[in-house]
C-alpha atoms as a PDB file:
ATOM      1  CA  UNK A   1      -8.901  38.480  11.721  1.00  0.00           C
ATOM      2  CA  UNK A   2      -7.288  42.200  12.324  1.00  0.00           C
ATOM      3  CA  UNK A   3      -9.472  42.966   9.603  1.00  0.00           C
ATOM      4  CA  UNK A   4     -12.535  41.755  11.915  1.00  0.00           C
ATOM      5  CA  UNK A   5     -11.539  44.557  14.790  1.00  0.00           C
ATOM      6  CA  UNK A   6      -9.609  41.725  16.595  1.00  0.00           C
ATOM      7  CA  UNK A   7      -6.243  43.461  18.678  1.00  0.00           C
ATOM      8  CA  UNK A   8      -3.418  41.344  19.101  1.00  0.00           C
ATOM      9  CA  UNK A   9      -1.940  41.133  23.133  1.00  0.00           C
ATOM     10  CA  UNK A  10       0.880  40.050  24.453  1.00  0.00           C
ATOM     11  CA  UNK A  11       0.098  37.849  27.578  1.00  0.00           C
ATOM     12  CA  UNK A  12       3.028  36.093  29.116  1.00  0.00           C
ATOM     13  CA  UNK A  13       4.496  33.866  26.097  1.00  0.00           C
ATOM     14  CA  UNK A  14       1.620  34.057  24.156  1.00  0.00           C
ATOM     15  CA  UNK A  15      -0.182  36.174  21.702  1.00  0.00           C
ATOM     16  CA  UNK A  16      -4.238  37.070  22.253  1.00  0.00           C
ATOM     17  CA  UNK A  17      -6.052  37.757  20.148  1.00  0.00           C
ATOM     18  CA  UNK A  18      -8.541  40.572  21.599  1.00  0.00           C
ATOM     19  CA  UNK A  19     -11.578  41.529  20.314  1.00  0.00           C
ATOM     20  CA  UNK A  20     -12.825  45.446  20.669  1.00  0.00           C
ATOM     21  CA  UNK A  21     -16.827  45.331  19.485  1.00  0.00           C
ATOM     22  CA  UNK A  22     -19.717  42.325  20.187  1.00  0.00           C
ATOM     23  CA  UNK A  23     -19.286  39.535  18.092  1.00  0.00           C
ATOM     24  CA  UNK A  24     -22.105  38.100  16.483  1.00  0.00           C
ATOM     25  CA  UNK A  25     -22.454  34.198  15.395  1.00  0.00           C
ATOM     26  CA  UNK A  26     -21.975  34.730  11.572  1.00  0.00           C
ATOM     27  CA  UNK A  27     -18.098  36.298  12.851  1.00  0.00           C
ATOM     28  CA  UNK A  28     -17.846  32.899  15.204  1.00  0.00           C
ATOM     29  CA  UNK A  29     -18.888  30.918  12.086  1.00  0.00           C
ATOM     30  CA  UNK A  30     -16.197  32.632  10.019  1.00  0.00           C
ATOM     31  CA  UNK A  31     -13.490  32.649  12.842  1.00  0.00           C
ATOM     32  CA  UNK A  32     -14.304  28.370  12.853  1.00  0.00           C
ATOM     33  CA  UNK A  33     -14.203  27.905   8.866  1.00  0.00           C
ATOM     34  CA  UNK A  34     -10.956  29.737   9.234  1.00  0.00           C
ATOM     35  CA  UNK A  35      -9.519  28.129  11.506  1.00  0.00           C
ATOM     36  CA  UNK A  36     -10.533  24.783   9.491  1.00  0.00           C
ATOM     37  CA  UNK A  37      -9.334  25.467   6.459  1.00  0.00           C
ATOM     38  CA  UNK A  38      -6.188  26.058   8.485  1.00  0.00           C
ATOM     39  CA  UNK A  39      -5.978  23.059   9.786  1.00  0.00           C
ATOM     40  CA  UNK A  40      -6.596  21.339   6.597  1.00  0.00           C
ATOM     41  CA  UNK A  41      -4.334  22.697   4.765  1.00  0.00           C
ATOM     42  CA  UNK A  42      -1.466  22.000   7.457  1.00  0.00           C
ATOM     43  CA  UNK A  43      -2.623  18.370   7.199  1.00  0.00           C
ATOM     44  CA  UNK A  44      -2.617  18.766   3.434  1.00  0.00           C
ATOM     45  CA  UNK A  45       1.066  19.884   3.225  1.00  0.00           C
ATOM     46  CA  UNK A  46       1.881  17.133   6.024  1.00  0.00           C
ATOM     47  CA  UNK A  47       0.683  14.636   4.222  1.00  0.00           C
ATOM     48  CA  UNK A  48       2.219  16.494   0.729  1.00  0.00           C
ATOM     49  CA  UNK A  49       5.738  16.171   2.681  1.00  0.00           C
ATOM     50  CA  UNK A  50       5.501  12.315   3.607  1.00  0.00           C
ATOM     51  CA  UNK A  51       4.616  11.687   0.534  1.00  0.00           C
ATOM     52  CA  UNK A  52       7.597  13.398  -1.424  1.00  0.00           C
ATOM     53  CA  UNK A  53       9.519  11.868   1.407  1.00  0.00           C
ATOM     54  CA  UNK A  54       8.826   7.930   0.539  1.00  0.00           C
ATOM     55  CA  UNK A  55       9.084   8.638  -2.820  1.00  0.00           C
ATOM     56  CA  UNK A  56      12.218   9.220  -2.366  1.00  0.00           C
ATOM     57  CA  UNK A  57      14.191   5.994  -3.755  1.00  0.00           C
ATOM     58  CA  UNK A  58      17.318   6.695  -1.484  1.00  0.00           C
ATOM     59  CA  UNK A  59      14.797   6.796   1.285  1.00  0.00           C
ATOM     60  CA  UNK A  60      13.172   3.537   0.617  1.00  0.00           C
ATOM     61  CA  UNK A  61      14.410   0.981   3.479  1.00  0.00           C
ATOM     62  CA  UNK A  62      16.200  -1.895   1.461  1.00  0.00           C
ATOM     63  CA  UNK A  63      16.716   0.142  -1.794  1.00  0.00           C
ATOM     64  CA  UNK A  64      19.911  -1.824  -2.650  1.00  0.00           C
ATOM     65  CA  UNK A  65      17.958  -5.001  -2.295  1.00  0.00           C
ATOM     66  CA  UNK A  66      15.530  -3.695  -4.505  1.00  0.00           C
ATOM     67  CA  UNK A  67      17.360  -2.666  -7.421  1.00  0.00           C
ATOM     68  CA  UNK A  68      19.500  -6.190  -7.251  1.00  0.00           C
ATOM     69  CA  UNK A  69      16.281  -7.725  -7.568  1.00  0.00           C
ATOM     70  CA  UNK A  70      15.064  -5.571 -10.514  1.00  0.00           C
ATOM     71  CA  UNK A  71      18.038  -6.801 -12.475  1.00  0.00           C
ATOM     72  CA  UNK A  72      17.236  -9.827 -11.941  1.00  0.00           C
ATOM     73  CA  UNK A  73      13.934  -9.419 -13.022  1.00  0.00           C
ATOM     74  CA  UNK A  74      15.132  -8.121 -16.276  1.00  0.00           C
ATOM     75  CA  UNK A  75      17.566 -10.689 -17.171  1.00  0.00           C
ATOM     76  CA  UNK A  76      14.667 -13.642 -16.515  1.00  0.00           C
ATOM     77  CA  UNK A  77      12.508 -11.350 -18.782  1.00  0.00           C
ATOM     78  CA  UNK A  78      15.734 -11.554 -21.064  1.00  0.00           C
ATOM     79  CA  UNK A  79      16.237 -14.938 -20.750  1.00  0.00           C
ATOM     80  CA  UNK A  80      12.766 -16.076 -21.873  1.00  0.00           C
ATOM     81  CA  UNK A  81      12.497 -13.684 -24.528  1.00  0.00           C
ATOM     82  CA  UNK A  82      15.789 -15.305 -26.116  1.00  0.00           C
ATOM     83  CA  UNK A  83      14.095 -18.627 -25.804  1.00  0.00           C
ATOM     84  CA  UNK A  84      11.566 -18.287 -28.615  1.00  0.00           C
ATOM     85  CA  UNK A  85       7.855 -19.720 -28.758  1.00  0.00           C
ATOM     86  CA  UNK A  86       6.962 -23.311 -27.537  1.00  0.00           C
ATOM     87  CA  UNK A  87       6.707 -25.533 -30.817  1.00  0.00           C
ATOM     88  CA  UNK A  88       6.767 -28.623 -28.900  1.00  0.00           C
ATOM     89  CA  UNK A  89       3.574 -30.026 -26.896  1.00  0.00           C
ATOM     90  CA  UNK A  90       3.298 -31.695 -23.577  1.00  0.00           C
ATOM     91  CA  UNK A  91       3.685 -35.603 -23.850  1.00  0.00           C
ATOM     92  CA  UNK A  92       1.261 -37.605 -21.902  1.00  0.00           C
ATOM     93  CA  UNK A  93       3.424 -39.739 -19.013  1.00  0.00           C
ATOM     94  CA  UNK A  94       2.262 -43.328 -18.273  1.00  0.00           C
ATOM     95  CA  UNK A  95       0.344 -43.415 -14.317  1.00  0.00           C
ATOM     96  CA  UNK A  96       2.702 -45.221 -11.844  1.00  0.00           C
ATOM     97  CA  UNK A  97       1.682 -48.697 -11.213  1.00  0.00           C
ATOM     98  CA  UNK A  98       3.048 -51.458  -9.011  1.00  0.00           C
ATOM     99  CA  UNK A  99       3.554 -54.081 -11.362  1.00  0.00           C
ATOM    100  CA  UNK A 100       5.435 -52.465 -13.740  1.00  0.00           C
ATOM    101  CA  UNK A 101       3.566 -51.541 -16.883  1.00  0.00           C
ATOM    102  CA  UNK A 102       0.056 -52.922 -16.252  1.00  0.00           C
ATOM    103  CA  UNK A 103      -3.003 -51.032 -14.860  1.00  0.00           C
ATOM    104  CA  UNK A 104      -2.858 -48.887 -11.929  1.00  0.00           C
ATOM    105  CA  UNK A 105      -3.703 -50.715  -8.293  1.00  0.00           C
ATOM    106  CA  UNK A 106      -6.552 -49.417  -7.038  1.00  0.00           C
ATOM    107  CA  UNK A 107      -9.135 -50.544  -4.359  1.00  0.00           C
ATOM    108  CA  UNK A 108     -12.179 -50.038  -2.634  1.00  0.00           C
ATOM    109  CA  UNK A 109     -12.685 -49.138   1.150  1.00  0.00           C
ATOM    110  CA  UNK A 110     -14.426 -52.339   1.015  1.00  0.00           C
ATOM    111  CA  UNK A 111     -12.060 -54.241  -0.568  1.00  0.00           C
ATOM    112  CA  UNK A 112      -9.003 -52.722   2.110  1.00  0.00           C
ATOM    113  CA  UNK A 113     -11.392 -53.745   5.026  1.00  0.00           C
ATOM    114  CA  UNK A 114     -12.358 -50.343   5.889  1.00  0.00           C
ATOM    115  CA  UNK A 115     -16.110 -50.724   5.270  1.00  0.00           C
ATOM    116  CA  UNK A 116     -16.762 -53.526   7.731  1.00  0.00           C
ATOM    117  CA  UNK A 117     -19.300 -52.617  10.316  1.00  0.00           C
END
């Protein structure tokens, strides 16, 4: 921008930025895509910084919990590796009945009196 003919003030606290010839819109259009790109890349290395930040595995909340449960998690995986293939199908179970080993008990609405208008 000092390239641009703009003077830099001091006024109280602040700096000004002071401008010594006109100023047409293509300079305003270049002073606002510069001050955008500005402001994007702040954002940028904002959001840059968080994310370094929480990937950051002393910075995760509950970290110890975590790794307690990865090990777990590996000796399951462990576990069922060292148990080998399934060689052995599922046998069918007989259906509960109330008399023992006959038939299963089963009625209608009409038949429990439920049907009756």
């Amino acid at each position: 921008m000092l390239a641009m003919g703009w003077q830099q003030a001091q006024e109280g606290e602040e700096s000004v930025l002071l401008l010594s010839k006109s100023l047409s819109m293509a300079v305003v259009r270049d002073v606002q895509e510069a001050a955008s790109r500005a402001k994007k890349a702040a954002q940028e290395a904002q959001r840059t910084a968080q994310r370094a930040a929480a990937a950051k595995p002393a910075a995760l909340p509950g970290s110890d919990s975590r790794e307690s449960l990865r090990a777990m998690l590996e000796a399951d995986r462990r576990e069922r590796a060292a148990r080998g293939p399934v060689s052995v199908g599922s046998v069918a179970q007989p259906l509960p009945s109330a008399g023992g080993g006959g038939p299963a008990r089963i009625r209608t609405a009409g038949e429990a009196g439920l049907n009756s208008g």
